[in-house]
C-alpha atoms as a PDB file:
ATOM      1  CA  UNK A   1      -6.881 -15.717  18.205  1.00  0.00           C
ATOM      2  CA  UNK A   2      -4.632 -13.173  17.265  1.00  0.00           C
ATOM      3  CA  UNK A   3      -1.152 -14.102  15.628  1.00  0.00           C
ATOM      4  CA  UNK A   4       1.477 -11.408  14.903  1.00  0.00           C
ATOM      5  CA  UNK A   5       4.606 -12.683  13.000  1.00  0.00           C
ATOM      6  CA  UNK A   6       6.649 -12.393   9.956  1.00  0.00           C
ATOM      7  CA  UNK A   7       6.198 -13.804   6.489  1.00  0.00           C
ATOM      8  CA  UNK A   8       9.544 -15.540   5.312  1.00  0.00           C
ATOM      9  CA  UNK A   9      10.592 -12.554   2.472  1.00  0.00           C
ATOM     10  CA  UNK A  10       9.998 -10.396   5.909  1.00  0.00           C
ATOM     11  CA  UNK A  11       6.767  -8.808   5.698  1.00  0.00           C
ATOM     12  CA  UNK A  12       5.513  -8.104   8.571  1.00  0.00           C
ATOM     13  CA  UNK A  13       1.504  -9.109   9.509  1.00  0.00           C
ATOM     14  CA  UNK A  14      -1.130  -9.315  11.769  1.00  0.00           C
ATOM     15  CA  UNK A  15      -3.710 -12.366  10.915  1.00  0.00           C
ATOM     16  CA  UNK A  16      -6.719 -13.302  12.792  1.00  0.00           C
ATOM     17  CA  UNK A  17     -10.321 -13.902  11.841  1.00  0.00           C
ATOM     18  CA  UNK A  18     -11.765 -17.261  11.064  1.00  0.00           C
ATOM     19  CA  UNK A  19     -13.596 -17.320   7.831  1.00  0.00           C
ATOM     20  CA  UNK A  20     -13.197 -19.069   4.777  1.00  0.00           C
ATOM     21  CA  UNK A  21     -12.492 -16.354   2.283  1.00  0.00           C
ATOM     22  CA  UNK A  22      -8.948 -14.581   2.591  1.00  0.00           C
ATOM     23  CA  UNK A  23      -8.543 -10.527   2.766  1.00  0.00           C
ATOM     24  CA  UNK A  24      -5.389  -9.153   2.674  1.00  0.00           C
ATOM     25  CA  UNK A  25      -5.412  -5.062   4.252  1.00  0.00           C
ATOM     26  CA  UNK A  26      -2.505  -3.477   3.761  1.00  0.00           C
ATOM     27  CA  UNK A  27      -1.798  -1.146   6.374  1.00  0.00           C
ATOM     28  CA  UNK A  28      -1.028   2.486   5.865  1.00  0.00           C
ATOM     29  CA  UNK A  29       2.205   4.378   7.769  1.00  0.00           C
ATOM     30  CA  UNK A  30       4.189   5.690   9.062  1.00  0.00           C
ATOM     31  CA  UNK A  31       6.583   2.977   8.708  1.00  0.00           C
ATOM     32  CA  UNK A  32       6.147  -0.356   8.995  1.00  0.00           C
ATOM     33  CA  UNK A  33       4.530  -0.378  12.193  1.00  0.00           C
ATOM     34  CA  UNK A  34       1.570  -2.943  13.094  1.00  0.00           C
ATOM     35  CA  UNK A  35       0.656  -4.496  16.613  1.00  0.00           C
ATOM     36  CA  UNK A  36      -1.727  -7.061  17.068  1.00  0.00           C
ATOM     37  CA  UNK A  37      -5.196  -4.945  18.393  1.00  0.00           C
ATOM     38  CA  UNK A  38      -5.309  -3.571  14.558  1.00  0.00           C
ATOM     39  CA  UNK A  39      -7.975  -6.668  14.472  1.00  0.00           C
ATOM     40  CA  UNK A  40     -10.261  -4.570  16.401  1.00  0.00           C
ATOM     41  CA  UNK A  41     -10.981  -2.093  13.903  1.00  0.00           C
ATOM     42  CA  UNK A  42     -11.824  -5.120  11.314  1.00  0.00           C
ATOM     43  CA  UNK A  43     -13.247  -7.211  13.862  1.00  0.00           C
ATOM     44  CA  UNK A  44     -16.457  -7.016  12.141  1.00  0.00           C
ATOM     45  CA  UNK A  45     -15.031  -8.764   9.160  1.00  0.00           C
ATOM     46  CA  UNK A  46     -13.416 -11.671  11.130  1.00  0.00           C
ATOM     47  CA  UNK A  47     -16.380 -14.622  10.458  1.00  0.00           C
ATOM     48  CA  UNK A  48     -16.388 -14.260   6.698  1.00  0.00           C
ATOM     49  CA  UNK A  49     -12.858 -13.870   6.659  1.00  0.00           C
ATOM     50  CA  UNK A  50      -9.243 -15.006   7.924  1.00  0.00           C
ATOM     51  CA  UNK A  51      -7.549 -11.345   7.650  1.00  0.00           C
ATOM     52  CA  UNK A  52      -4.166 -10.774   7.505  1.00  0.00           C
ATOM     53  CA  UNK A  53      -2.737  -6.646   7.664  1.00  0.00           C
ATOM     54  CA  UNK A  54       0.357  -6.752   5.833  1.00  0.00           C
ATOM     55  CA  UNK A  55       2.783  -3.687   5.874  1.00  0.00           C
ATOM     56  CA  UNK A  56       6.616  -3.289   4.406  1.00  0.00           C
ATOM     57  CA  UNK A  57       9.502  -5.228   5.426  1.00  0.00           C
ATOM     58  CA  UNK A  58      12.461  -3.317   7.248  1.00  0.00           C
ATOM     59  CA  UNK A  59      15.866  -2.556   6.211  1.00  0.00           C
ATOM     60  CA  UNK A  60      14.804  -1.234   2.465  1.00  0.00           C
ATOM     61  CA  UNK A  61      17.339  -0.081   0.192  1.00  0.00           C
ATOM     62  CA  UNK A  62      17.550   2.480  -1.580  1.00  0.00           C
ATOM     63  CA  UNK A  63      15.551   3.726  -4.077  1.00  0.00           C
ATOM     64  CA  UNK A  64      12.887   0.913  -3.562  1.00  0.00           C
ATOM     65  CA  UNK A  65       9.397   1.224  -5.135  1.00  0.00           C
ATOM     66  CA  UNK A  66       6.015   1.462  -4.007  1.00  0.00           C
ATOM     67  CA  UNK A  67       6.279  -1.316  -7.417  1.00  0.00           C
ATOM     68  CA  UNK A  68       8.698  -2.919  -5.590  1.00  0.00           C
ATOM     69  CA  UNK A  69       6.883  -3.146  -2.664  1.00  0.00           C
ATOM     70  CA  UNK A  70       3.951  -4.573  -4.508  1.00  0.00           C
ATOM     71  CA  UNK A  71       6.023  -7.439  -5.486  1.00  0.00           C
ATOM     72  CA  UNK A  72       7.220  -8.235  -2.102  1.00  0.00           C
ATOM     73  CA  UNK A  73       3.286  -8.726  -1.011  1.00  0.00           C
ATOM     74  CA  UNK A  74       3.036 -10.628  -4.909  1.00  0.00           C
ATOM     75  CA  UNK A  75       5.243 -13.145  -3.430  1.00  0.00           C
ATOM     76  CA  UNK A  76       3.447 -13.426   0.039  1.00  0.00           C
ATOM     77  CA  UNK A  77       0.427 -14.364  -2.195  1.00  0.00           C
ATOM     78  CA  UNK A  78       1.784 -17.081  -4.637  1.00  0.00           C
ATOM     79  CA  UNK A  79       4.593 -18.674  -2.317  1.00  0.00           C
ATOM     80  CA  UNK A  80       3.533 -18.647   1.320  1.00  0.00           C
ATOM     81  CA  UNK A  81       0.146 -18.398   1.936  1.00  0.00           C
ATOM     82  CA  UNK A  82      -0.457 -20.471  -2.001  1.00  0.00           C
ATOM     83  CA  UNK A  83      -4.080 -19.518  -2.386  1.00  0.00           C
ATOM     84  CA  UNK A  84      -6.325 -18.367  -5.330  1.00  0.00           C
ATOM     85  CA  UNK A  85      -7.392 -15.123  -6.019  1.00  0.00           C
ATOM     86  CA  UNK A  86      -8.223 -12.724  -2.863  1.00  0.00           C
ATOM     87  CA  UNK A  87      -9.809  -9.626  -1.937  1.00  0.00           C
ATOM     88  CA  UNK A  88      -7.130  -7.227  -0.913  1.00  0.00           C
ATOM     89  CA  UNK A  89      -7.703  -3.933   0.897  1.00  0.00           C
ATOM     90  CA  UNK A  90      -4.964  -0.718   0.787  1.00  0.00           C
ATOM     91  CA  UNK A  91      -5.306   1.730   3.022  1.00  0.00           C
ATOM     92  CA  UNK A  92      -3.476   5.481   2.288  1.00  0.00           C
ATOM     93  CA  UNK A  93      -0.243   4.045   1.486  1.00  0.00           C
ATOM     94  CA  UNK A  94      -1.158   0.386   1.160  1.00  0.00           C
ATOM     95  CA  UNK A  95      -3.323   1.645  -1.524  1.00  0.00           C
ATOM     96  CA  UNK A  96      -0.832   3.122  -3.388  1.00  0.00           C
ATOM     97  CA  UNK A  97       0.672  -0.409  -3.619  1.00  0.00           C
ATOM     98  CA  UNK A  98      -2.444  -2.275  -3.965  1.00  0.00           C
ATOM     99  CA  UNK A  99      -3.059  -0.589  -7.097  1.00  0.00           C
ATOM    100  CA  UNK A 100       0.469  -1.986  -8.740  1.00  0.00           C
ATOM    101  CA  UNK A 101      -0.505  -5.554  -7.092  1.00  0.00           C
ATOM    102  CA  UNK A 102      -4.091  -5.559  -9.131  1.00  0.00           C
ATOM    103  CA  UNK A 103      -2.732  -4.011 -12.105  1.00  0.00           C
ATOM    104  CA  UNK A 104       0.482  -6.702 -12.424  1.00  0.00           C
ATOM    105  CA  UNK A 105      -0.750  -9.444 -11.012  1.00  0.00           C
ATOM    106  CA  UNK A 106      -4.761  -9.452 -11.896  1.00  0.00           C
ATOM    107  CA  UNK A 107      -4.746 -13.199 -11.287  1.00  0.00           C
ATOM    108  CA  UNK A 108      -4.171 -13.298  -7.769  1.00  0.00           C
ATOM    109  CA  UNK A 109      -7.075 -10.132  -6.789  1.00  0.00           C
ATOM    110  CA  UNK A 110     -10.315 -11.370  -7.076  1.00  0.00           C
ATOM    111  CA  UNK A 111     -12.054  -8.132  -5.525  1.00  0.00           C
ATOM    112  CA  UNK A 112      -9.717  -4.605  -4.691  1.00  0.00           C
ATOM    113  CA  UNK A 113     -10.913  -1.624  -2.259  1.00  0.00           C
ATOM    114  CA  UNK A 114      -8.628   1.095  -1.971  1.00  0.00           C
ATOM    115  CA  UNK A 115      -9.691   3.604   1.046  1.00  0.00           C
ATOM    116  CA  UNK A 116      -8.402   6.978   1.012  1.00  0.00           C
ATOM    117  CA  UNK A 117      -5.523   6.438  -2.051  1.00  0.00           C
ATOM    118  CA  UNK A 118      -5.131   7.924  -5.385  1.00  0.00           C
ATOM    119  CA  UNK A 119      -3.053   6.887  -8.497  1.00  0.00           C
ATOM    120  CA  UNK A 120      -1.152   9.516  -6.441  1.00  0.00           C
ATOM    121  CA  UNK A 121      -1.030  12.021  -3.347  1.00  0.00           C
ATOM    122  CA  UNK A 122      -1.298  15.856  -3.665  1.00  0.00           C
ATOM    123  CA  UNK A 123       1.724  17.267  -3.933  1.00  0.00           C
ATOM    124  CA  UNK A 124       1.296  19.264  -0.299  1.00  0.00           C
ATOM    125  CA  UNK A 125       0.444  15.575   1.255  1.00  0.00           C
ATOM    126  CA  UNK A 126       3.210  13.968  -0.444  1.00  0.00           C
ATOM    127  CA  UNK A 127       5.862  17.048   0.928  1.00  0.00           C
ATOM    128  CA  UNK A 128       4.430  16.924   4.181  1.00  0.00           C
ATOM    129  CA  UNK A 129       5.198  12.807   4.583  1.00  0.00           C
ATOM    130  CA  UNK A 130       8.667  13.190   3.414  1.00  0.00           C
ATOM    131  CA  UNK A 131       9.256  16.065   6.050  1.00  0.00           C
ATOM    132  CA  UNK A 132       8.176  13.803   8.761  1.00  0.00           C
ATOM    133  CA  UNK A 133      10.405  11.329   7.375  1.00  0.00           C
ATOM    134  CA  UNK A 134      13.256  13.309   7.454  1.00  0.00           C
ATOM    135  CA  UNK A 135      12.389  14.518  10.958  1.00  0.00           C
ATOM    136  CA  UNK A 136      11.714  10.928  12.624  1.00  0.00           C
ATOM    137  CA  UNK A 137      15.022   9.779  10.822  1.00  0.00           C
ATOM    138  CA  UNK A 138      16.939  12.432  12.862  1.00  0.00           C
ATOM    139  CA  UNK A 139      14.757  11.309  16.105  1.00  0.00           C
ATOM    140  CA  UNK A 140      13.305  14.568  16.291  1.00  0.00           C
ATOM    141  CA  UNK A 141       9.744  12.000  17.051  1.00  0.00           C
ATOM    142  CA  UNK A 142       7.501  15.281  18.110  1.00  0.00           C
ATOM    143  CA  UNK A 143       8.649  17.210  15.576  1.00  0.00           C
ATOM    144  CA  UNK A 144       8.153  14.595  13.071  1.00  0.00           C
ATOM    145  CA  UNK A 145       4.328  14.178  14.279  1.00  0.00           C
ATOM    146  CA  UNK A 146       3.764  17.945  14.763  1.00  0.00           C
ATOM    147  CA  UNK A 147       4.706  18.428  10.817  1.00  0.00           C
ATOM    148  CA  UNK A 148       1.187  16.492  10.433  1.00  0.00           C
ATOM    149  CA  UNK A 149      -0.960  19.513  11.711  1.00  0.00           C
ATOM    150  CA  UNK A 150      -1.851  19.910   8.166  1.00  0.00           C
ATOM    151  CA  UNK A 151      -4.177  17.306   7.958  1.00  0.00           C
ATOM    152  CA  UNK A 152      -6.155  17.202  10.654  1.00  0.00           C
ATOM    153  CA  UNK A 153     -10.141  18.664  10.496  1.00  0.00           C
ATOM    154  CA  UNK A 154     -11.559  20.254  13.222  1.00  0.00           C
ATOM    155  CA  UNK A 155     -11.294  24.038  14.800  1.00  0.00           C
ATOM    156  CA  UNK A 156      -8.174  25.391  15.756  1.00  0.00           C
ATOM    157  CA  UNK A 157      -8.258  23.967  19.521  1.00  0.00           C
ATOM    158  CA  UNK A 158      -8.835  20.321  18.523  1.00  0.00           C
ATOM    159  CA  UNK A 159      -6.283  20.145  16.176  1.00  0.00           C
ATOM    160  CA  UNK A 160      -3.993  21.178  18.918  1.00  0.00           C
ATOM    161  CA  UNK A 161      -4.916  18.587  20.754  1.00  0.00           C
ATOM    162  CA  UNK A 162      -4.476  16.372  18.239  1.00  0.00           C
ATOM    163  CA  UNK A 163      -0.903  17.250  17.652  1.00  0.00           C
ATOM    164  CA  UNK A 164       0.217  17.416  21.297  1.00  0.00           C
ATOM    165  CA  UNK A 165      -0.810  14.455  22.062  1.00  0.00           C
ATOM    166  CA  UNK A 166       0.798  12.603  18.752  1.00  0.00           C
ATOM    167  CA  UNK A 167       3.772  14.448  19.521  1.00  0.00           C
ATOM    168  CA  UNK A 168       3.640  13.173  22.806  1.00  0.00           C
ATOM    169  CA  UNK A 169       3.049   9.269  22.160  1.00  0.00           C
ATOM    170  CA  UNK A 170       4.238   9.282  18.600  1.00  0.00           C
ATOM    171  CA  UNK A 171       7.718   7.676  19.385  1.00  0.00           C
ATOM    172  CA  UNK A 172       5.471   4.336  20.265  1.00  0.00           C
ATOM    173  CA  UNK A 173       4.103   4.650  16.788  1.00  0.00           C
ATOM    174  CA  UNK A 174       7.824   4.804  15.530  1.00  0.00           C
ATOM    175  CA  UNK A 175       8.709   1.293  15.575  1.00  0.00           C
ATOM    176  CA  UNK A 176      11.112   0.543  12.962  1.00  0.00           C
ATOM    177  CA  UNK A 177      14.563  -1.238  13.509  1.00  0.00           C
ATOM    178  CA  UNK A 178      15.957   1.073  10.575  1.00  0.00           C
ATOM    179  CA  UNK A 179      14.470   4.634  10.723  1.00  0.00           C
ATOM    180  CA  UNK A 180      16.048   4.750   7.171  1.00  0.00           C
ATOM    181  CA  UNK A 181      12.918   3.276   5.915  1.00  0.00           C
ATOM    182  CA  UNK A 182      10.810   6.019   6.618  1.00  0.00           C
ATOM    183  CA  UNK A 183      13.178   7.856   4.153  1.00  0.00           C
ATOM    184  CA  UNK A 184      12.697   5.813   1.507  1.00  0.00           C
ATOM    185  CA  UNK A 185       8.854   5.164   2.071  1.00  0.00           C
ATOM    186  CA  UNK A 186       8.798   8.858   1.666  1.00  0.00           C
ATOM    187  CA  UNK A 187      10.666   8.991  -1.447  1.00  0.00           C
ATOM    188  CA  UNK A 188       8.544   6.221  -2.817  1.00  0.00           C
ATOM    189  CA  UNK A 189       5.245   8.269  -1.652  1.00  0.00           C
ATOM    190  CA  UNK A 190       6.989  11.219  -3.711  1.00  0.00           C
ATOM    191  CA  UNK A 191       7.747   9.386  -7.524  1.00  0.00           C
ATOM    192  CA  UNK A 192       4.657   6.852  -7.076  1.00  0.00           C
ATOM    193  CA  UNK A 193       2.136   7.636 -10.219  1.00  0.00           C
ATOM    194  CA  UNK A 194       0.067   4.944 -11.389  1.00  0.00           C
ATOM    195  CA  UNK A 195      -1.949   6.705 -13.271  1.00  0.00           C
ATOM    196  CA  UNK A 196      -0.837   4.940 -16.793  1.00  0.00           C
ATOM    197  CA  UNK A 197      -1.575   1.684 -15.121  1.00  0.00           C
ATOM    198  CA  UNK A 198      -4.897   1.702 -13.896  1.00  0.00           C
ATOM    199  CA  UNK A 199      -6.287   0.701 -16.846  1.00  0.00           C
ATOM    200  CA  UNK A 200      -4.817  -2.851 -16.544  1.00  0.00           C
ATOM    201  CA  UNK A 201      -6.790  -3.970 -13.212  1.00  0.00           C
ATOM    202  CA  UNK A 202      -9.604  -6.039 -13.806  1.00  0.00           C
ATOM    203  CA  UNK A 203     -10.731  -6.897 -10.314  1.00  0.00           C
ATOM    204  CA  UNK A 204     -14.318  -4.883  -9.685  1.00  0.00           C
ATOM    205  CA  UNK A 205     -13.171  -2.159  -7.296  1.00  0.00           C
ATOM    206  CA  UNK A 206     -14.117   0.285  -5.124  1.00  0.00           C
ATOM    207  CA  UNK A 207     -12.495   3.618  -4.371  1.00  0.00           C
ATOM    208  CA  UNK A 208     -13.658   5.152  -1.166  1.00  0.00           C
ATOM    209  CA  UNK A 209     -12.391   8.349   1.134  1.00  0.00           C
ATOM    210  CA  UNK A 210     -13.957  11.733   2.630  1.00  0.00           C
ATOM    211  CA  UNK A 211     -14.476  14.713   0.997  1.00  0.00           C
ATOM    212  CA  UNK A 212     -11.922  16.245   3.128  1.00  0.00           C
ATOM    213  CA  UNK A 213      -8.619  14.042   2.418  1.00  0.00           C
ATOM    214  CA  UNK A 214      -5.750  16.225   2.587  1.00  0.00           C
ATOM    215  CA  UNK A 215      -4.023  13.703   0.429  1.00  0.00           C
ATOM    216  CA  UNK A 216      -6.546  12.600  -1.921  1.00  0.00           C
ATOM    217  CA  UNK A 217      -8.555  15.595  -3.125  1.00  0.00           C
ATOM    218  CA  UNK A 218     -11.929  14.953  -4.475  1.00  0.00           C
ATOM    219  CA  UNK A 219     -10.969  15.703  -8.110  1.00  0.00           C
ATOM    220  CA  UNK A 220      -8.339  13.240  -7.836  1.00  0.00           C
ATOM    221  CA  UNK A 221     -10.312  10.433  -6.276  1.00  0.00           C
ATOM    222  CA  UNK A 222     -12.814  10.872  -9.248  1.00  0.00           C
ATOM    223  CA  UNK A 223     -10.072  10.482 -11.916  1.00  0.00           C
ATOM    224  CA  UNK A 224      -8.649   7.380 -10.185  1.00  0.00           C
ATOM    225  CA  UNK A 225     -12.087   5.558 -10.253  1.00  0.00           C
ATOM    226  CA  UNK A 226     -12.598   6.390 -13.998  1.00  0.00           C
ATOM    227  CA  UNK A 227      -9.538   4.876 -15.007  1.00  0.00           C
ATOM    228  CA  UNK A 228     -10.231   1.597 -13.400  1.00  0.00           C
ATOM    229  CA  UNK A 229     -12.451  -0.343 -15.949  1.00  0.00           C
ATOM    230  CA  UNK A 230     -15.090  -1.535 -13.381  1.00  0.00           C
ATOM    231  CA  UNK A 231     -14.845   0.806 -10.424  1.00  0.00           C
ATOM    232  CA  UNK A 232     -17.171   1.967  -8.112  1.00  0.00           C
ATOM    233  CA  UNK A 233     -16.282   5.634  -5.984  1.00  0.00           C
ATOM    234  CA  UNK A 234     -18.106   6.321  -2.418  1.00  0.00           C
ATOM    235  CA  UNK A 235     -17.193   9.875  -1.198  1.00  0.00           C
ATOM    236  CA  UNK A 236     -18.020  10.553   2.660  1.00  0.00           C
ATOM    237  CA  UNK A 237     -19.143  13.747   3.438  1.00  0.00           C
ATOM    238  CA  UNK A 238     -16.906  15.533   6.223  1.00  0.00           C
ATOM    239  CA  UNK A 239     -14.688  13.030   6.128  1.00  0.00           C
ATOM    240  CA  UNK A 240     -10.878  13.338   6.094  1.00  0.00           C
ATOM    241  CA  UNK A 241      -8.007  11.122   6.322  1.00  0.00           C
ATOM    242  CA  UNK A 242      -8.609   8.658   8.670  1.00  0.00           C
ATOM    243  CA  UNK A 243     -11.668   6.835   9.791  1.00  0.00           C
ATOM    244  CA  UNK A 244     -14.386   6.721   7.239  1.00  0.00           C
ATOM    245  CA  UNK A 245     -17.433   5.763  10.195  1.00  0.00           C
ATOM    246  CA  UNK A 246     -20.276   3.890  10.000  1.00  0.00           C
ATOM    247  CA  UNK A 247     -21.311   3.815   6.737  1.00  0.00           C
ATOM    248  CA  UNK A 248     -17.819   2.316   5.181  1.00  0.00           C
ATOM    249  CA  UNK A 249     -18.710  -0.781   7.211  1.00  0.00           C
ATOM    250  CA  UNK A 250     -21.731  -1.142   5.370  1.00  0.00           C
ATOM    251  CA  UNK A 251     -20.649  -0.245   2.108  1.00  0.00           C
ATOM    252  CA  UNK A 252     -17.617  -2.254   2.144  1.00  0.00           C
ATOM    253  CA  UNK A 253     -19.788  -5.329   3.338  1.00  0.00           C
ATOM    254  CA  UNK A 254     -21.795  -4.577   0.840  1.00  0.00           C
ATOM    255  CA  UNK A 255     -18.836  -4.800  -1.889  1.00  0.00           C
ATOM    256  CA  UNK A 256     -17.549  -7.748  -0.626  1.00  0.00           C
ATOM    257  CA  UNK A 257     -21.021  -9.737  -0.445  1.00  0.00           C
ATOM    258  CA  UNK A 258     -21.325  -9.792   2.739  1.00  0.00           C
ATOM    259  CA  UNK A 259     -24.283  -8.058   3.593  1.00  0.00           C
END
């Protein structure tokens, strides 16, 4: 069973799964946008654990923090679902503000994975986000998703296909009551850094992504896992940002004791 709702602080989440350990994913952009068949892609992971794929709350104000953000899910944790320590999973963006969680709250992450995140973006990544921000904010929707030709592999003719057809169903992806929030998601993609505090999470990690992330370059990824006291760092060969295949399943398994 598949149950899509809203926490009471407003985050929004997708849980299903039936297992007796908890993992929390939180969900990459653009926006907040989840619907419920994200359990497919962890559907795999649904008899050790009861998942739940978090991502941000609507109506932000401004100037509000991938740290602020962090806290929002803090509270999820400690008031409402009022467990012990669990594994939590960020993807892209949710890893961004998975790493404040683990580093500010080490008591509530028992194990951390961030996939395809850095302490921060490259600078080109980072650009390109806010650009589609500022795009999808006007409602220019295929001009927002055809700014994203930067990060797609492949020769010249499959990346075109790739943007055409985002451009064409991208407005489905676009869900968000206040497109303002894409503004200042992209703001908070711009300032995050948490390079200084990655020395304060204590949950055993593991940093994973391809070798061809246009947002997390390999040099970057490598620096992020040595500043995390008991990290582990799984590059994927040909890999860029998006899925990570076969062998993530198994490593992240793995990692979580579940192989």
């Amino acid at each position: 069973m598949v149950e899509q709702k809203l926490f009471k602080n407003g985050v929004p989440y997708v849980k299903f799964g039936t297992g007796t350990k908890t993992l929390l994913i939180f969900s990459g952009g653009p926006g907040n946008y989840l619907k419920s068949s994200l359990y497919k892609e962890y559907s795999f992971l649904e008899k050790q654990y009861t998942i739940y794929v978090l991502s941000r709350k609507s109506d932000l104000p401004e100037g509000y923090s991938t740290s602020d953000m962090a806290e929002d899910y803090a509270a999820v944790i400690k008031n409402e679902l009022n467990i012990g320590p669990v594994d939590v999973m960020g993807e892209s963006y949710g890893g961004l503000i998975a790493q404040h969680l683990a580093a500010n709250h080490p008591e509530i992450v028992h194990r951390l994975v961030i996939s395809m995140s850095a302490y921060r973006f490259s600078r080109e990544g980072a650009e390109m986000d806010m650009r589609f921000a500022q795009l999808a904010s006007e409602g220019k929707t295929a001009a927002a998703f055809r700014s994203l030709a930067p990060m797609f592999d492949g020769n010249r003719v499959k990346r075109h296909l790739l943007v055409f057809f985002m451009s064409l169903f991208g407005s489905k992806m676009l869900s968000n009551p206040n497109p303002d929030d894409l503004l200042v998601e992209g703001k908070a993609e711009l300032l995050h850094d948490s390079k200084n505090q990655l020395s304060r999470i204590t949950a055993p990690t593991l940093v994973v992504a391809g070798d061809r992330d246009y947002f997390c370059p390999v040099p970057l990824l490598r620096e992020t896992a040595s500043l995390i006291p008991n990290a582990k760092l799984i590059i994927y060969k040909g890999k860029g940002h998006g899925s990570l295949g076969k062998q993530f399943r198994l490593d992240l398994l793995s990692f979580l004791g579940c192989s």
